[in-house]
N, C-alpha and C. Protein backbone atom coordinates (compact mmCIF):
# COMPACT_ATOMS: atom_id res chain seq x y z
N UNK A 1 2.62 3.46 -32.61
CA UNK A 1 3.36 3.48 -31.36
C UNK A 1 4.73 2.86 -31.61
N UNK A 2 5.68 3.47 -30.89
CA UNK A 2 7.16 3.46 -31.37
C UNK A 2 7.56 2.19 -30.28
N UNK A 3 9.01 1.99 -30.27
CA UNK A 3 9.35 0.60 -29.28
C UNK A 3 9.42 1.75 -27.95
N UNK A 4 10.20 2.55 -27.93
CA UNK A 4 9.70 3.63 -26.84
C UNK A 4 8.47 4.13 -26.20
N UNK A 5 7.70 4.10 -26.41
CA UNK A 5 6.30 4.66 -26.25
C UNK A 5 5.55 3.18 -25.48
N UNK A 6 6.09 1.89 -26.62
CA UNK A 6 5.50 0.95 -25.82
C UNK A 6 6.11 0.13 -24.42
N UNK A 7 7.32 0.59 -24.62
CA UNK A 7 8.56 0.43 -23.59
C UNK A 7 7.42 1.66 -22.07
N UNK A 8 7.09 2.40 -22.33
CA UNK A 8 6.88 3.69 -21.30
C UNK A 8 5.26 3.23 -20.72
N UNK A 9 4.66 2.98 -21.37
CA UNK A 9 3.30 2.44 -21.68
C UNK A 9 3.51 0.67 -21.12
N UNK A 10 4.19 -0.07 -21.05
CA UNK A 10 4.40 -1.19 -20.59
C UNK A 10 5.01 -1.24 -19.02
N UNK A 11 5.78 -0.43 -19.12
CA UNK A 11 6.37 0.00 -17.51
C UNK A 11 5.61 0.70 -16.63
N UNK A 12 4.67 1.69 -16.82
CA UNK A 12 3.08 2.46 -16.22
C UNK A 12 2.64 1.22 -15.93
N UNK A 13 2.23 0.56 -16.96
CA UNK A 13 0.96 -0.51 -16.45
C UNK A 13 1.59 -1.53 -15.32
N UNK A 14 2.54 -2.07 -15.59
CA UNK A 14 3.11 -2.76 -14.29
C UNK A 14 3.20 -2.23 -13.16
N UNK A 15 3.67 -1.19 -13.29
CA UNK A 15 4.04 -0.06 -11.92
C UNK A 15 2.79 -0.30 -11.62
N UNK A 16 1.73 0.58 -11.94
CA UNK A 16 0.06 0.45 -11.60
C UNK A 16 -0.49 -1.10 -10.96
N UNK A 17 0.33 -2.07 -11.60
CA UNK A 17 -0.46 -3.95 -11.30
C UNK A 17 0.81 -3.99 -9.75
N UNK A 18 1.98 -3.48 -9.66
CA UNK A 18 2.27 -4.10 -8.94
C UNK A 18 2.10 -2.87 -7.36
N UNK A 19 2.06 -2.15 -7.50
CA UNK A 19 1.42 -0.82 -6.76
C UNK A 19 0.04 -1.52 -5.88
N UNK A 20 -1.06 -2.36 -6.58
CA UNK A 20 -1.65 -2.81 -6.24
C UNK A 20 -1.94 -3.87 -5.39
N UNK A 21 -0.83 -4.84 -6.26
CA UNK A 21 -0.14 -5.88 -5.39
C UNK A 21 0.11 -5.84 -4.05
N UNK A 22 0.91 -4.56 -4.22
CA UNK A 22 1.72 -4.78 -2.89
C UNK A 22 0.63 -3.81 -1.79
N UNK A 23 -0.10 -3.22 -1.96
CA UNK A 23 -1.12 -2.90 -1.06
C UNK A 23 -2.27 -3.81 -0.39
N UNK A 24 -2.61 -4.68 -1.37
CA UNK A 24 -3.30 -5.92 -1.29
C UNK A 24 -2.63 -6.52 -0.21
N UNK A 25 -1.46 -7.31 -0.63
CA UNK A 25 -0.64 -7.93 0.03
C UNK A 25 0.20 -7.70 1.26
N UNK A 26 0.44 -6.38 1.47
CA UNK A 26 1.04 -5.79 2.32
C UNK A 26 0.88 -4.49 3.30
N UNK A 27 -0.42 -5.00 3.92
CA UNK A 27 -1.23 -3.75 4.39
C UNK A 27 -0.92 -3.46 5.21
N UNK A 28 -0.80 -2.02 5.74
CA UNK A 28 -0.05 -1.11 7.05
C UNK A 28 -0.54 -2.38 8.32
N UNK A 29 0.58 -2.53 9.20
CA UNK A 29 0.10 -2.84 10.69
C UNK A 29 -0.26 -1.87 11.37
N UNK A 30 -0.77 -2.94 12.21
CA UNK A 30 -1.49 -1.80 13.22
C UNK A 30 -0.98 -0.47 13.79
N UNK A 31 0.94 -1.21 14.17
CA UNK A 31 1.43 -0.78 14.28
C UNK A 31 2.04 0.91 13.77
N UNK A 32 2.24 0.16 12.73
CA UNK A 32 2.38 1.60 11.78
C UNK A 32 1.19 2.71 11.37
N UNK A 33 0.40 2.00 11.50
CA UNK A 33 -0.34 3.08 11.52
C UNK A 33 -1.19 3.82 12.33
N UNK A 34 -0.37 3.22 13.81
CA UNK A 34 -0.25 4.01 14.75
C UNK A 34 0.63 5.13 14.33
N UNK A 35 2.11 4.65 14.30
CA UNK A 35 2.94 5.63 13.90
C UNK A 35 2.86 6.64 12.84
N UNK A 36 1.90 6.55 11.99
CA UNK A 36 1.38 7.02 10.94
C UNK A 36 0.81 8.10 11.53
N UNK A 37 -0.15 7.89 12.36
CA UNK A 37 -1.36 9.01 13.53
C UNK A 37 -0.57 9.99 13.82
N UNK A 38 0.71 9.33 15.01
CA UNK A 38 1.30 10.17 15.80
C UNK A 38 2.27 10.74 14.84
N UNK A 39 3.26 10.39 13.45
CA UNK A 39 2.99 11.71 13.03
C UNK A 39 2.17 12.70 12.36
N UNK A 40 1.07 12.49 12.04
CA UNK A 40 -0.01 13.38 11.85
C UNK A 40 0.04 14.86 12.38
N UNK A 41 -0.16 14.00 13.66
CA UNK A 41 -0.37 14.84 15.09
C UNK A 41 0.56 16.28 15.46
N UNK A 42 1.48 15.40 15.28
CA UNK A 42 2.78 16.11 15.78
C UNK A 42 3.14 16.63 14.52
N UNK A 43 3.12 16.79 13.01
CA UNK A 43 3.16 17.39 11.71
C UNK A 43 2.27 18.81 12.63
N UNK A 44 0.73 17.98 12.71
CA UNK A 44 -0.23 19.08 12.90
C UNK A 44 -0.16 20.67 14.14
N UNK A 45 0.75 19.55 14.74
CA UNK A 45 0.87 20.62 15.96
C UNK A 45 2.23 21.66 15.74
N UNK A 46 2.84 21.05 15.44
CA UNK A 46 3.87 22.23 14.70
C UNK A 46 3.90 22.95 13.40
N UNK A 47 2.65 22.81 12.70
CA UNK A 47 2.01 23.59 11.80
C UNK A 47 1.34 24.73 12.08
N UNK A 48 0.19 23.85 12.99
CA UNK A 48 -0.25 25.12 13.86
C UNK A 48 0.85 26.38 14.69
N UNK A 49 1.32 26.15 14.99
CA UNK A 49 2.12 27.40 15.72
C UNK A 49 3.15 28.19 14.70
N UNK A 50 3.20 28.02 13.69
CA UNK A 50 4.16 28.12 12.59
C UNK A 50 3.17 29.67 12.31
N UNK A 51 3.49 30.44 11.70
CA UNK A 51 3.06 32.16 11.20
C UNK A 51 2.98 31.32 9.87
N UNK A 52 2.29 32.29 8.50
CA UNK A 52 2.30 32.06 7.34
C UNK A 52 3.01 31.85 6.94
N UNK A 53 4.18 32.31 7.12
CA UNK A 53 5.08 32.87 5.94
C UNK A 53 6.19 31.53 5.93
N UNK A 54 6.57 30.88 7.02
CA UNK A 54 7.10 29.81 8.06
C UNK A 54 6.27 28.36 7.23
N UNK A 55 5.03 28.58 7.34
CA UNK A 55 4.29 26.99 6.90
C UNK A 55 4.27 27.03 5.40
N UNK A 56 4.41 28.02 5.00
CA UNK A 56 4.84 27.59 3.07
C UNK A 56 6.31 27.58 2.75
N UNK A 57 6.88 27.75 3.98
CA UNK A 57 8.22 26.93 3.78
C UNK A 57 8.36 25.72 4.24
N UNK A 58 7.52 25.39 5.30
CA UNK A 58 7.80 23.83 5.61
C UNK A 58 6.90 23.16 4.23
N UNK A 59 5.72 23.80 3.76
CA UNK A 59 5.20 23.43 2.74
C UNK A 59 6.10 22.93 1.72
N UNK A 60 6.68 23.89 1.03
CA UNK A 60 7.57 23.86 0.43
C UNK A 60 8.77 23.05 0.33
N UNK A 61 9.62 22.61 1.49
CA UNK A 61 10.29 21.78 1.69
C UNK A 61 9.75 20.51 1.98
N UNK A 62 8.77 19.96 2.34
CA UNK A 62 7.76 18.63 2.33
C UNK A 62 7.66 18.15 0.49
N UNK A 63 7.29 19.69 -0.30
CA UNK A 63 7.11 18.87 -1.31
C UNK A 63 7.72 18.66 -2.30
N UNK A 64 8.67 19.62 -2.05
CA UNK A 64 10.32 19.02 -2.49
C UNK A 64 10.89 17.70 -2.07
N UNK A 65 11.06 17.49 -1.15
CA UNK A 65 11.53 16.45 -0.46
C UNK A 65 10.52 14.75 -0.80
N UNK A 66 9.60 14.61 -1.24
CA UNK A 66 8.48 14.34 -1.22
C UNK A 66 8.68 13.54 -2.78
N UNK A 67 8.70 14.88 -3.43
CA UNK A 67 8.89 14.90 -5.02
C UNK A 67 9.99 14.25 -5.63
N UNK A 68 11.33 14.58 -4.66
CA UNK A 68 12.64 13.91 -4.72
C UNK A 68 12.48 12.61 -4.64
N UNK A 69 11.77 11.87 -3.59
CA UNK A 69 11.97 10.78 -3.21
C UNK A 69 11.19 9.83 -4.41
N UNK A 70 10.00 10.27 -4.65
CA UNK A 70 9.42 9.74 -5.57
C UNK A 70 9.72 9.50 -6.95
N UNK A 71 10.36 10.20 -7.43
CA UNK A 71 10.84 10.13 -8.60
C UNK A 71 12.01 9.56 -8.89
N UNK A 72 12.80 9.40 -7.50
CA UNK A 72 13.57 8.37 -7.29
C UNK A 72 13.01 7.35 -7.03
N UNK A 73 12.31 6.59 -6.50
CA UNK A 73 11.76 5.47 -5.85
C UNK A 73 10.99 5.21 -7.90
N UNK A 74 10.21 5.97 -8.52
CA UNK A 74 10.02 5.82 -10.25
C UNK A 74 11.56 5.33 -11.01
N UNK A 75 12.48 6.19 -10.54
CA UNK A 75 13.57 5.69 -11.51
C UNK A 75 13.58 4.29 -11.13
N UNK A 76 14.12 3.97 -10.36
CA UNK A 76 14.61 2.52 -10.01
C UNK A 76 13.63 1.71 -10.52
N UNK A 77 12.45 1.62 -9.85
CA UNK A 77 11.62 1.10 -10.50
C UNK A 77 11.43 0.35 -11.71
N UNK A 78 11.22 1.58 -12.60
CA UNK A 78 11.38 1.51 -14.09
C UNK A 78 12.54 0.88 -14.30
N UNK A 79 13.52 1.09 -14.18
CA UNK A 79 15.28 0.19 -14.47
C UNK A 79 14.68 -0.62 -14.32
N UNK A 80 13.93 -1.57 -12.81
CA UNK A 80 14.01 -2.73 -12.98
C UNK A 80 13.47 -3.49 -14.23
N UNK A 81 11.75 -2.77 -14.18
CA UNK A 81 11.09 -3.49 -15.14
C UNK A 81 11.87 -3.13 -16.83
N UNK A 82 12.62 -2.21 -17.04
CA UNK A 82 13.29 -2.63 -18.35
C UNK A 82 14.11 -3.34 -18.57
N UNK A 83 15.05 -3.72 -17.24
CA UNK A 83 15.78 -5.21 -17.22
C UNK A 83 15.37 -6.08 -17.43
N UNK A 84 14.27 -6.59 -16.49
CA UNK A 84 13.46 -7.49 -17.18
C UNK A 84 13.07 -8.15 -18.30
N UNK A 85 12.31 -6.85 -18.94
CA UNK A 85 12.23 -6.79 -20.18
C UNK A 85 13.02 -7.40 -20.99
N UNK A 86 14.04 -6.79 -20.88
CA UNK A 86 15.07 -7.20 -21.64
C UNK A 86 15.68 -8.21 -21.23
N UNK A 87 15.88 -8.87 -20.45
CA UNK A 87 16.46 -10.04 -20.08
C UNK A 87 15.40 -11.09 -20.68
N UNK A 88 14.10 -10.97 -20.68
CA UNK A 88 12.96 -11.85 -20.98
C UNK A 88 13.44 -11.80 -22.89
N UNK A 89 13.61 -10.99 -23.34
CA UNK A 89 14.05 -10.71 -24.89
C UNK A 89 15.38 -11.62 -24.97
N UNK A 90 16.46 -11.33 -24.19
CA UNK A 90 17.34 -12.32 -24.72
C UNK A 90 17.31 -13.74 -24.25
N UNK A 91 16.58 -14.20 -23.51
CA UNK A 91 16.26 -15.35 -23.11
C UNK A 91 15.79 -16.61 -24.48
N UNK A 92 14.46 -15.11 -24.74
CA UNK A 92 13.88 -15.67 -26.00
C UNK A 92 14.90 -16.12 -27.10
N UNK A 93 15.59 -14.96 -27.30
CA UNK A 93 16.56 -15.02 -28.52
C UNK A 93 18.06 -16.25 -28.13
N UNK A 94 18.27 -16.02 -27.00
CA UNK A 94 19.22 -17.33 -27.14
C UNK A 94 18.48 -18.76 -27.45
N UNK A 95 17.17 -19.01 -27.15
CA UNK A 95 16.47 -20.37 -26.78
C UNK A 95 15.97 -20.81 -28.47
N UNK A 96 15.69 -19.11 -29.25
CA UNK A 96 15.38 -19.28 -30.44
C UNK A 96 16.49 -19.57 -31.67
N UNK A 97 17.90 -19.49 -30.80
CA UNK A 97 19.31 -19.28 -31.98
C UNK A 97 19.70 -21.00 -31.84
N UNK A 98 18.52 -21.78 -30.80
CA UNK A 98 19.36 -22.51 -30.25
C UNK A 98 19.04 -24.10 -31.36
């Protein structure tokens, strides 16, 4: 395994520990997941009246939109934890030159 591979493989597993974290820690209110319901609801009800051809375009644009966000919300992410990383590396190395 290359410094890349363990770089990619080190950033998964955190993502995964802190993914957890923050579900643990930070569980929907009540609130919200009220708001969560009502849009369900209202997704559901303007699905229903939608023809075929109409709901694999809202399909379609949900999972585009969806896909976008996520892989944005991954980039950043990842930046952070390789800052980190790397900030934790030169920390070491100044404390070790010292």
């Amino acid at each position: 395994m290359n410094e890349k591979d363990f770089m990619e493989m080190l950033k998964t597993e955190r993502m995964g520990m802190h993914c957890e974290r923050f579900k643990k820690e930070y569980p929907p209110t009540p609130e919200q997941l009220v708001e969560a319901e009502k849009a369900s609801i209202a997704h559901d009800k303007v699905f229903s009246i939608l023809d075929a051809e109409h709901r694999k375009l809202l399909e379609f644009c949900e999972d585009i939109e969806i896909a976008d966000s996520s892989r944005e919300n991954e980039y950043y992410y990842r930046a952070g934890i390789e800052d980190g990383i790397n900030l934790d590396r030169l920390i070491k190395q100044m404390k070790s030159a010292d």
